[in-house]
C-alpha atoms as a PDB file:
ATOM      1  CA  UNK A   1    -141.632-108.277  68.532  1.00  0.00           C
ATOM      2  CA  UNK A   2    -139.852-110.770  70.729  1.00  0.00           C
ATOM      3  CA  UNK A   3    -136.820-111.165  72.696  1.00  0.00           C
ATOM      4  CA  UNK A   4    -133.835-113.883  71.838  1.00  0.00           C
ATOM      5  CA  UNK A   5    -130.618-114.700  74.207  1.00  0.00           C
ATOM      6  CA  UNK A   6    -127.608-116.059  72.717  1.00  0.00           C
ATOM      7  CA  UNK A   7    -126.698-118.165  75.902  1.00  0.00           C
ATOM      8  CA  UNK A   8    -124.157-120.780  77.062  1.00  0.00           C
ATOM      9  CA  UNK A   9    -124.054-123.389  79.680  1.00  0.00           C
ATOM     10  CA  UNK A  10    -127.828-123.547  80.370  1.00  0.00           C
ATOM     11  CA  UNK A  11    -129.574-126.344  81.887  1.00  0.00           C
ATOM     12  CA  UNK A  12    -132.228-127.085  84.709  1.00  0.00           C
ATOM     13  CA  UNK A  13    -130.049-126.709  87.351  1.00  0.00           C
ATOM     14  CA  UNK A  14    -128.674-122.918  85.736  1.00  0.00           C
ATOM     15  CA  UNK A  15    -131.076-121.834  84.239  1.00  0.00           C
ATOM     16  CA  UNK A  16    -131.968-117.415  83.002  1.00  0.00           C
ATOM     17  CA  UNK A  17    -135.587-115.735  84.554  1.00  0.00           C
ATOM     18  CA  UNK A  18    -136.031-112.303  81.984  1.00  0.00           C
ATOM     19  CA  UNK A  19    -138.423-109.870  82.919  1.00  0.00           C
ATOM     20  CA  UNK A  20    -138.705-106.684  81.593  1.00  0.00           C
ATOM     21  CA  UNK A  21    -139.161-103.632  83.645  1.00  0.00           C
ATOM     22  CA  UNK A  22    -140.307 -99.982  83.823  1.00  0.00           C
ATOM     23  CA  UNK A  23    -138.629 -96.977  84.254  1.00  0.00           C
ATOM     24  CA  UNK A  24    -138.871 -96.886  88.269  1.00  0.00           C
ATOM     25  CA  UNK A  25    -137.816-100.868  87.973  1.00  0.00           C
ATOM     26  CA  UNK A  26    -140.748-102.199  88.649  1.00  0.00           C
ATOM     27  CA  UNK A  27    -141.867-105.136  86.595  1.00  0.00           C
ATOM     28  CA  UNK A  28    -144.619-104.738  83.834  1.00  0.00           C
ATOM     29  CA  UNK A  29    -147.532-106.853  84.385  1.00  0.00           C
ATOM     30  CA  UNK A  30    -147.206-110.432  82.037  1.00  0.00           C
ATOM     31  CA  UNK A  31    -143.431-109.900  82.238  1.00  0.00           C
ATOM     32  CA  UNK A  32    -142.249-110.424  85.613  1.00  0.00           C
ATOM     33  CA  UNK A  33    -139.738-112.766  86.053  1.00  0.00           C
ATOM     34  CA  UNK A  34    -142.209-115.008  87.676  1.00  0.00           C
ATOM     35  CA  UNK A  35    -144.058-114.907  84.676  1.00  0.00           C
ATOM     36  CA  UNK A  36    -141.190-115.875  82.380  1.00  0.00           C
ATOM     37  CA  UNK A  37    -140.567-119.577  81.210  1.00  0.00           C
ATOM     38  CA  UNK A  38    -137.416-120.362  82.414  1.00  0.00           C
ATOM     39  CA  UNK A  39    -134.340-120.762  79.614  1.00  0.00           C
ATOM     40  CA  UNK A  40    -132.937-123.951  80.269  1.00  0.00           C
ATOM     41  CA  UNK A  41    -131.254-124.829  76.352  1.00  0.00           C
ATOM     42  CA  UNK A  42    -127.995-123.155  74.915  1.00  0.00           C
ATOM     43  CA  UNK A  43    -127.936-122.121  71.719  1.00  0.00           C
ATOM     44  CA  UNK A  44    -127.845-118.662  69.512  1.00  0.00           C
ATOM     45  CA  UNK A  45    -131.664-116.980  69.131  1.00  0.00           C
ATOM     46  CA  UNK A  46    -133.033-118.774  72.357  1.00  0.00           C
ATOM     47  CA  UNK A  47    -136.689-117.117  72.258  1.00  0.00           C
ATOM     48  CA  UNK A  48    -138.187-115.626  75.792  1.00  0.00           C
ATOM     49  CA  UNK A  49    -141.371-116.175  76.666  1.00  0.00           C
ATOM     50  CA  UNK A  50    -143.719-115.482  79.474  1.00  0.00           C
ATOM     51  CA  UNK A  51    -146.821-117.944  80.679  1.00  0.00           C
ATOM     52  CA  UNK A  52    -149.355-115.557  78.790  1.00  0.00           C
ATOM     53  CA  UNK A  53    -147.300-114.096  76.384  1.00  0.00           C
ATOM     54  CA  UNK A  54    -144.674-115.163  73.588  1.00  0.00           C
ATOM     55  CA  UNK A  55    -144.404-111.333  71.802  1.00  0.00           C
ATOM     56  CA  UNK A  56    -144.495-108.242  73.249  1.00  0.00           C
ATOM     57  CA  UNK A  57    -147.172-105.273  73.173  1.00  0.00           C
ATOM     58  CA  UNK A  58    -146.518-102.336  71.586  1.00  0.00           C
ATOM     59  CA  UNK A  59    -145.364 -99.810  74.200  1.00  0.00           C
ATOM     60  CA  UNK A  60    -145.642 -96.379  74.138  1.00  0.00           C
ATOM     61  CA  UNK A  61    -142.839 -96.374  76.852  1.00  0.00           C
ATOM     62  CA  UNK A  62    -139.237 -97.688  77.253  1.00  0.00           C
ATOM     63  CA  UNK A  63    -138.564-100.953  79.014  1.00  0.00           C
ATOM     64  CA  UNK A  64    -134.952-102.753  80.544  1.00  0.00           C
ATOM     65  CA  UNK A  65    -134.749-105.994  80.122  1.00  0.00           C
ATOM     66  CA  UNK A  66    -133.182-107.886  83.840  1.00  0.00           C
ATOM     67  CA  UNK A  67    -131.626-111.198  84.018  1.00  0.00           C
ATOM     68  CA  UNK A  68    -131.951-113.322  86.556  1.00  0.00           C
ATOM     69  CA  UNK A  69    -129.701-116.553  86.907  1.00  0.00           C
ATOM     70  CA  UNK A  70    -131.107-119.755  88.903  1.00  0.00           C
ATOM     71  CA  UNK A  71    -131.000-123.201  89.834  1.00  0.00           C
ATOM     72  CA  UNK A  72    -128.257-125.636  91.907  1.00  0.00           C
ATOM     73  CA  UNK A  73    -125.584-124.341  89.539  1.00  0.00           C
ATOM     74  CA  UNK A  74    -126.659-120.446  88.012  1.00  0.00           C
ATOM     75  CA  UNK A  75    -123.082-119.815  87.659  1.00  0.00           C
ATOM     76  CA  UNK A  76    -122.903-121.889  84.897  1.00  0.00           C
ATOM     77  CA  UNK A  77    -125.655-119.601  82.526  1.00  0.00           C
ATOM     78  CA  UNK A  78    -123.736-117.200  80.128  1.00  0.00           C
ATOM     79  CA  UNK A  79    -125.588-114.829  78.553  1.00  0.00           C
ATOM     80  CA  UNK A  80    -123.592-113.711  75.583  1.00  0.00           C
ATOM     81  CA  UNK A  81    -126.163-111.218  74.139  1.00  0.00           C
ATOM     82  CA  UNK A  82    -129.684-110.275  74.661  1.00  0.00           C
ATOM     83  CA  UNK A  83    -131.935-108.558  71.844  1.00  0.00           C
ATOM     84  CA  UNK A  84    -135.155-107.855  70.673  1.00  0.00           C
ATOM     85  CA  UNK A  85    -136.463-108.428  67.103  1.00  0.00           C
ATOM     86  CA  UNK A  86    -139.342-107.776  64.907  1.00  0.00           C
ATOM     87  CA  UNK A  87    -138.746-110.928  62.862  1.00  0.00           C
ATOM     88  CA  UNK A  88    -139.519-113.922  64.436  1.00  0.00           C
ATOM     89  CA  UNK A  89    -137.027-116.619  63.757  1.00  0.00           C
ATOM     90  CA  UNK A  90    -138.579-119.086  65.887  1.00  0.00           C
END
Protein backbone atom coordinates (compact mmCIF):
# COMPACT_ATOMS: atom_id res chain seq x y z
CA UNK A 1 0.00 0.00 0.00
CA UNK A 2 1.19 3.53 -0.59
CA UNK A 3 0.08 6.98 -0.31
CA UNK A 4 -0.46 9.51 -3.52
CA UNK A 5 -1.27 13.50 -3.28
CA UNK A 6 -2.94 15.15 -6.05
CA UNK A 7 -1.07 18.55 -5.46
CA UNK A 8 -0.68 22.00 -7.07
CA UNK A 9 1.86 24.69 -6.98
CA UNK A 10 4.75 22.59 -5.57
CA UNK A 11 8.27 23.39 -5.87
CA UNK A 12 11.53 23.61 -3.66
CA UNK A 13 10.74 26.61 -2.16
CA UNK A 14 6.78 25.12 -1.17
CA UNK A 15 7.17 22.13 -0.84
CA UNK A 16 4.47 19.08 1.45
CA UNK A 17 6.36 16.94 4.64
CA UNK A 18 3.53 13.74 5.22
CA UNK A 19 3.89 11.77 8.14
CA UNK A 20 1.54 9.55 9.39
CA UNK A 21 0.58 9.37 12.96
CA UNK A 22 -0.96 7.32 15.81
CA UNK A 23 -3.90 7.60 17.63
CA UNK A 24 -2.39 9.91 20.57
CA UNK A 25 -0.62 11.94 17.45
CA UNK A 26 2.46 10.86 17.85
CA UNK A 27 4.41 9.92 14.78
CA UNK A 28 5.05 6.16 13.86
CA UNK A 29 8.58 5.30 13.65
CA UNK A 30 9.87 5.41 9.56
CA UNK A 31 7.05 7.92 9.02
CA UNK A 32 7.77 11.03 10.71
CA UNK A 33 7.75 13.91 8.78
CA UNK A 34 11.44 14.07 9.12
CA UNK A 35 11.58 10.90 7.59
CA UNK A 36 9.47 11.80 4.56
CA UNK A 37 11.05 12.89 1.13
CA UNK A 38 9.86 16.09 0.59
CA UNK A 39 7.06 16.61 -2.48
CA UNK A 40 8.42 19.18 -4.51
CA UNK A 41 6.49 18.22 -8.29
CA UNK A 42 2.70 18.93 -9.08
CA UNK A 43 0.88 16.59 -10.66
CA UNK A 44 -2.21 13.97 -9.94
CA UNK A 45 -0.86 10.48 -8.05
CA UNK A 46 2.36 12.23 -6.60
CA UNK A 47 3.71 9.04 -4.58
CA UNK A 48 4.99 9.65 -0.71
CA UNK A 49 7.80 8.22 0.41
CA UNK A 50 9.91 8.11 3.48
CA UNK A 51 14.02 7.66 3.55
CA UNK A 52 13.52 3.85 4.50
CA UNK A 53 10.35 3.20 3.21
CA UNK A 54 8.29 3.66 -0.17
CA UNK A 55 5.00 1.29 1.03
CA UNK A 56 3.55 0.97 4.11
CA UNK A 57 3.40 -2.03 6.75
CA UNK A 58 0.50 -3.68 7.40
CA UNK A 59 -1.01 -2.21 10.57
CA UNK A 60 -3.08 -3.73 12.87
CA UNK A 61 -4.03 -0.12 14.00
CA UNK A 62 -5.46 3.09 12.43
CA UNK A 63 -3.18 5.88 11.33
CA UNK A 64 -3.91 9.99 10.22
CA UNK A 65 -2.09 11.08 7.73
CA UNK A 66 -0.62 15.19 8.65
CA UNK A 67 0.55 17.61 6.17
CA UNK A 68 3.03 19.77 6.63
CA UNK A 69 3.74 22.75 4.13
CA UNK A 70 7.47 24.23 3.80
CA UNK A 71 9.96 26.19 2.15
CA UNK A 72 10.42 30.28 1.24
CA UNK A 73 6.95 30.14 -0.29
CA UNK A 74 4.60 26.99 1.50
CA UNK A 75 1.66 28.98 0.69
CA UNK A 76 1.92 28.16 -2.66
CA UNK A 77 1.46 23.94 -2.06
CA UNK A 78 -2.23 22.85 -2.68
CA UNK A 79 -3.07 19.71 -1.71
CA UNK A 80 -6.18 18.80 -3.60
CA UNK A 81 -6.57 15.20 -2.26
CA UNK A 82 -4.63 12.76 -0.30
CA UNK A 83 -5.21 8.82 -0.53
CA UNK A 84 -3.90 5.61 0.00
CA UNK A 85 -3.89 2.71 -2.52
CA UNK A 86 -3.13 -0.88 -2.83
CA UNK A 87 -2.20 -0.56 -6.51
CA UNK A 88 0.82 1.02 -7.17
CA UNK A 89 0.65 3.32 -10.11
CA UNK A 90 4.05 4.51 -9.82
Amino acid sequence: MRVYLNVGGASEDSYILIELLDEKLKPLPGYSGDDCIRITESGLRQPVAWRSKKSLEKFNHSFRIKATWGGKRPDDAYIYAAYVSAKDHA
